[in-house]
Protein backbone atom coordinates (compact mmCIF):
# COMPACT_ATOMS: atom_id res chain seq x y z
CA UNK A 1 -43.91 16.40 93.94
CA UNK A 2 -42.80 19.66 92.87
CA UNK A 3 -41.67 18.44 88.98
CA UNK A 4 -45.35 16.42 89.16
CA UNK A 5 -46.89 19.94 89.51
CA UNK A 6 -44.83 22.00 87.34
CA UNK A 7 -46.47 19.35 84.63
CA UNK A 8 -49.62 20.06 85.88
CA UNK A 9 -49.34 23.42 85.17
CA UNK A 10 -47.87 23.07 81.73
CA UNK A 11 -50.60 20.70 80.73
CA UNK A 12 -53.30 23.29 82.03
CA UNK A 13 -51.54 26.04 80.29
CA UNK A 14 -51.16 24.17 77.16
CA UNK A 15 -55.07 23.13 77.15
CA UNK A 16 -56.20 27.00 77.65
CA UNK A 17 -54.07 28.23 74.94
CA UNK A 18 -55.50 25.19 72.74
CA UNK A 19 -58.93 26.03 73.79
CA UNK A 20 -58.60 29.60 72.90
CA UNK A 21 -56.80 29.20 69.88
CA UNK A 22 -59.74 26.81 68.65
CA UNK A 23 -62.69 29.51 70.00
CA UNK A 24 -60.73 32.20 67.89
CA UNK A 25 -60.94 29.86 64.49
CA UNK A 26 -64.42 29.19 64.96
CA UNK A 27 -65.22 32.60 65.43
CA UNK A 28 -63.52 34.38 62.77
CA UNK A 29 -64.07 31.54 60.13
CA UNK A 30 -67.16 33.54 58.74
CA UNK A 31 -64.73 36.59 57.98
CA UNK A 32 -62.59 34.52 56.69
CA UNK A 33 -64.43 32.56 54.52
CA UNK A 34 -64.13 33.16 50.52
CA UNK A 35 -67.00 30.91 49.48
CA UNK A 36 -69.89 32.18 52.24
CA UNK A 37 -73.47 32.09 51.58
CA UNK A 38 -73.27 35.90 50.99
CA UNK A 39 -71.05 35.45 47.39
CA UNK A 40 -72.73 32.52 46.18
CA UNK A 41 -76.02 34.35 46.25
CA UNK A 42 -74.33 37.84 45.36
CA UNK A 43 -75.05 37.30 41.82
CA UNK A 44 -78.85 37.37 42.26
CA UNK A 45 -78.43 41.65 43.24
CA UNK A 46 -79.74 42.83 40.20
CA UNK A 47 -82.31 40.27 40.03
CA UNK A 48 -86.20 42.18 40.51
CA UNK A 49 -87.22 38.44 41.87
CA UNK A 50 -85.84 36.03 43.94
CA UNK A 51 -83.83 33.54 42.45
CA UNK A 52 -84.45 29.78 43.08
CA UNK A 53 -81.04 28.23 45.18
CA UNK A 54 -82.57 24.76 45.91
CA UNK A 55 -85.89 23.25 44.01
CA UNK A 56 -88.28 21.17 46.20
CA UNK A 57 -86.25 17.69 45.76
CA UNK A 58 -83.31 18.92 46.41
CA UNK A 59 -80.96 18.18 43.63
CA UNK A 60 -78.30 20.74 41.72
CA UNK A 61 -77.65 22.84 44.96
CA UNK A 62 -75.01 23.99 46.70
CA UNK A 63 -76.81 23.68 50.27
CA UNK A 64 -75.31 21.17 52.67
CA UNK A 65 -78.38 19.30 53.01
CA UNK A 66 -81.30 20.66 51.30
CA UNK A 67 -84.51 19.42 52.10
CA UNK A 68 -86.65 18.13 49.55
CA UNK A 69 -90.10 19.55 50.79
CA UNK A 70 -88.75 22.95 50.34
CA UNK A 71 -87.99 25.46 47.50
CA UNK A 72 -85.57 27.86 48.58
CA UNK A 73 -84.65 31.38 46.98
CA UNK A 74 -82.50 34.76 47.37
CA UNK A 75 -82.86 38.28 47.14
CA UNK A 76 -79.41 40.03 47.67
CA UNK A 77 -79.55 43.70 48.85
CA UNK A 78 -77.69 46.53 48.79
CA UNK A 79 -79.13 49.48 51.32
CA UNK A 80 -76.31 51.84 49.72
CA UNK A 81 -78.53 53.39 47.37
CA UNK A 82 -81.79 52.69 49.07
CA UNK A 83 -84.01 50.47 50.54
CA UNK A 84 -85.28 46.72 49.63
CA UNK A 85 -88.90 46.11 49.69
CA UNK A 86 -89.93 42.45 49.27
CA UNK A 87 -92.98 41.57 48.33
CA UNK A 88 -94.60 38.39 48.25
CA UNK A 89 -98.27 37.36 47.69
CA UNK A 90 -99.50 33.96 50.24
CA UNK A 91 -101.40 31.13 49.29
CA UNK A 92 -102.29 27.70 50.55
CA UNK A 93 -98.23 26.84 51.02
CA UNK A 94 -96.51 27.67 54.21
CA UNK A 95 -93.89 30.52 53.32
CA UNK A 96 -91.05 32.59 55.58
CA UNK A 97 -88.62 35.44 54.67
CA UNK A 98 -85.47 35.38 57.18
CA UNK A 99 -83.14 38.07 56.67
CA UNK A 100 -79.45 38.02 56.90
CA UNK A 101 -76.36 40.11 57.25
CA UNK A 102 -73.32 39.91 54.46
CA UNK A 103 -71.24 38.45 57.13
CA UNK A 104 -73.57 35.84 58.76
CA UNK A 105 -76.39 35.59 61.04
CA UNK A 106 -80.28 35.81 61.10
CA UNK A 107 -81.64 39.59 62.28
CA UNK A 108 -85.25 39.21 60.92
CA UNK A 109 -87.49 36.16 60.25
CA UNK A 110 -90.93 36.28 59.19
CA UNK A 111 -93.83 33.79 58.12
CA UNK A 112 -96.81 33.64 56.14
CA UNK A 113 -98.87 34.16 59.02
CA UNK A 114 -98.12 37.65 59.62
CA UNK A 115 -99.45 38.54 55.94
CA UNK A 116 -102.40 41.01 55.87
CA UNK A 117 -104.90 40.28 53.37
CA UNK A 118 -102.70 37.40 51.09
CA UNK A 119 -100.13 40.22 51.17
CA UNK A 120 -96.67 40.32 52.76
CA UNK A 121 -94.57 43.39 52.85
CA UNK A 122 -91.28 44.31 54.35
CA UNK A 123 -88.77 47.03 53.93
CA UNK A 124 -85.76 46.60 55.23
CA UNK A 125 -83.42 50.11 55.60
CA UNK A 126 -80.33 50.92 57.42
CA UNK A 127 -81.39 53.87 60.40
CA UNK A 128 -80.42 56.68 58.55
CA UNK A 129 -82.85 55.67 55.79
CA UNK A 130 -85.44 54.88 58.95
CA UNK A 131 -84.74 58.10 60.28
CA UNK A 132 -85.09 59.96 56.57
CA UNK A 133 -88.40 58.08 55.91
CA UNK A 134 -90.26 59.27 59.05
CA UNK A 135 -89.33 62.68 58.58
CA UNK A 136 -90.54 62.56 54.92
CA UNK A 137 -93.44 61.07 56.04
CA UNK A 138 -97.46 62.87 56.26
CA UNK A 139 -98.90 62.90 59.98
CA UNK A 140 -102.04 62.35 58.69
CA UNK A 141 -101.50 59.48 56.11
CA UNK A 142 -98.52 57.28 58.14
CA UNK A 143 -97.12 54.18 56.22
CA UNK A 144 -98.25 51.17 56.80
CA UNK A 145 -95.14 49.18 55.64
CA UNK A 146 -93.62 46.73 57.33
CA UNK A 147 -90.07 48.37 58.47
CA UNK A 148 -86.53 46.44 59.15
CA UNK A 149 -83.64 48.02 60.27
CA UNK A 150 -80.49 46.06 58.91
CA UNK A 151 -77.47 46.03 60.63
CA UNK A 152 -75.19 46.30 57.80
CA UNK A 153 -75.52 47.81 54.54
CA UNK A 154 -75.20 44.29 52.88
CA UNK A 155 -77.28 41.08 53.11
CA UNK A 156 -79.68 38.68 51.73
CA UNK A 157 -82.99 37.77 52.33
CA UNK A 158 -83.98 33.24 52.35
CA UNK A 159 -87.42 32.48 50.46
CA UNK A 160 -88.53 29.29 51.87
CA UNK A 161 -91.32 27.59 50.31
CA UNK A 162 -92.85 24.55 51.52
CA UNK A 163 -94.52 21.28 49.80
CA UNK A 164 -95.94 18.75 51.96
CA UNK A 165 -96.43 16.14 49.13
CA UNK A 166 -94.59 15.99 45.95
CA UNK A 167 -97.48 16.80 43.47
CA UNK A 168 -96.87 20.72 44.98
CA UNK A 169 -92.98 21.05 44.18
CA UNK A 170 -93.59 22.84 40.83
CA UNK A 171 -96.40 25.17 42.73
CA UNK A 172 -94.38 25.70 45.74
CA UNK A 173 -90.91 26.67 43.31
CA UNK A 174 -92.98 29.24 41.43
CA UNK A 175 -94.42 30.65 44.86
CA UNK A 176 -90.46 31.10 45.81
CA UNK A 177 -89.63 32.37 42.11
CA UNK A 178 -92.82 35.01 42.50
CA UNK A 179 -91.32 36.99 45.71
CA UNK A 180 -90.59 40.79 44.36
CA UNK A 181 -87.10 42.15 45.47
CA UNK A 182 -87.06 45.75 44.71
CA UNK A 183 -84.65 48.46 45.42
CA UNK A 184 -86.49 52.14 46.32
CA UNK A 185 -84.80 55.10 46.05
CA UNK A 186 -83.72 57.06 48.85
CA UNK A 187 -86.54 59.65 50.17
């Protein structure tokens, strides 16, 4: 018995390890990563509006498994010289902004239905640039913007656009293409 159970123990040794081994490569894969959603969209950072990824249809993309109700755009940001307000005006299509850090992962998600008078309006800032703004800003006249703190300086903001029926793809792509992406300067 005592050879059976020195195999047990090597076998449950030999699983953890695996096990762990496998949780570390699926947890540093984003970091690893060359081709991530950040750099394929990181050519869109100059851009003023966001920059169609995947037309309603979904053909000529480079998204796994794009759906073809939806028109899908980027705004890459850079907080490093200010922050990003992005700007988009609703209509009759369903529309959300999600926002997301350069190394992965939703902080901020937003829909249409949160848009005051056709108008949607979000700044998103690091908190030093949070911190800067409300000391710049009047008592008596506060802002009414929208405010977003990002977790890194880095990141990218998803347009989605939907069409229920095909006859709206070309509407619902220049919704998506419409959505202002502009960099403000520091207060």
């Amino acid at each position: 018995m005592r050879g059976f159970s020195r195999f047990l123990v090597a076998t449950f040794c030999g699983i953890v390890i695996a096990a762990g081994v496998h949780i570390v490569a699926i947890l540093a894969s984003p970091y690893l990563a060359d081709q991530d959603a950040f750099a394929k969209v990181q050519t869109t950072l100059t851009a003023e509006k966001a920059q169609i990824i995947s037309k309603p249809g979904g053909e000529n993309t480079w998204l796994p498994r794009p759906d073809p109700a939806i028109a899908v755009a980027t705004c890459v940001f850079d907080l490093r010289n200010g922050p990003m307000r992005v700007a988009a005006q609703t209509g009759s299509l369903p529309l959300s902004f999600s926002f997301h850090k350069e190394s992965g992962g939703v902080y901020f998600a937003v829909t249409d239905r949160a848009a005051v008078r056709g108008e949607l309006e979000i700044v998103t800032l690091t908190a030093r640039q949070l911190d800067e703004a409300r000391a710049a800003e009047d008592e008596n006249d506060p802002s009414r913007d929208v405010r977003i703190v990002s977790p890194e300086q880095q990141g990218f903001v998803i347009v989605r656009v939907a069409a229920p029926s095909a006859s709206l793809r070309p509407q619902a792509e220049e919704a998506a293409k419409s959505v202002s992406c502009t960099a403000e300067q520091d207060p």
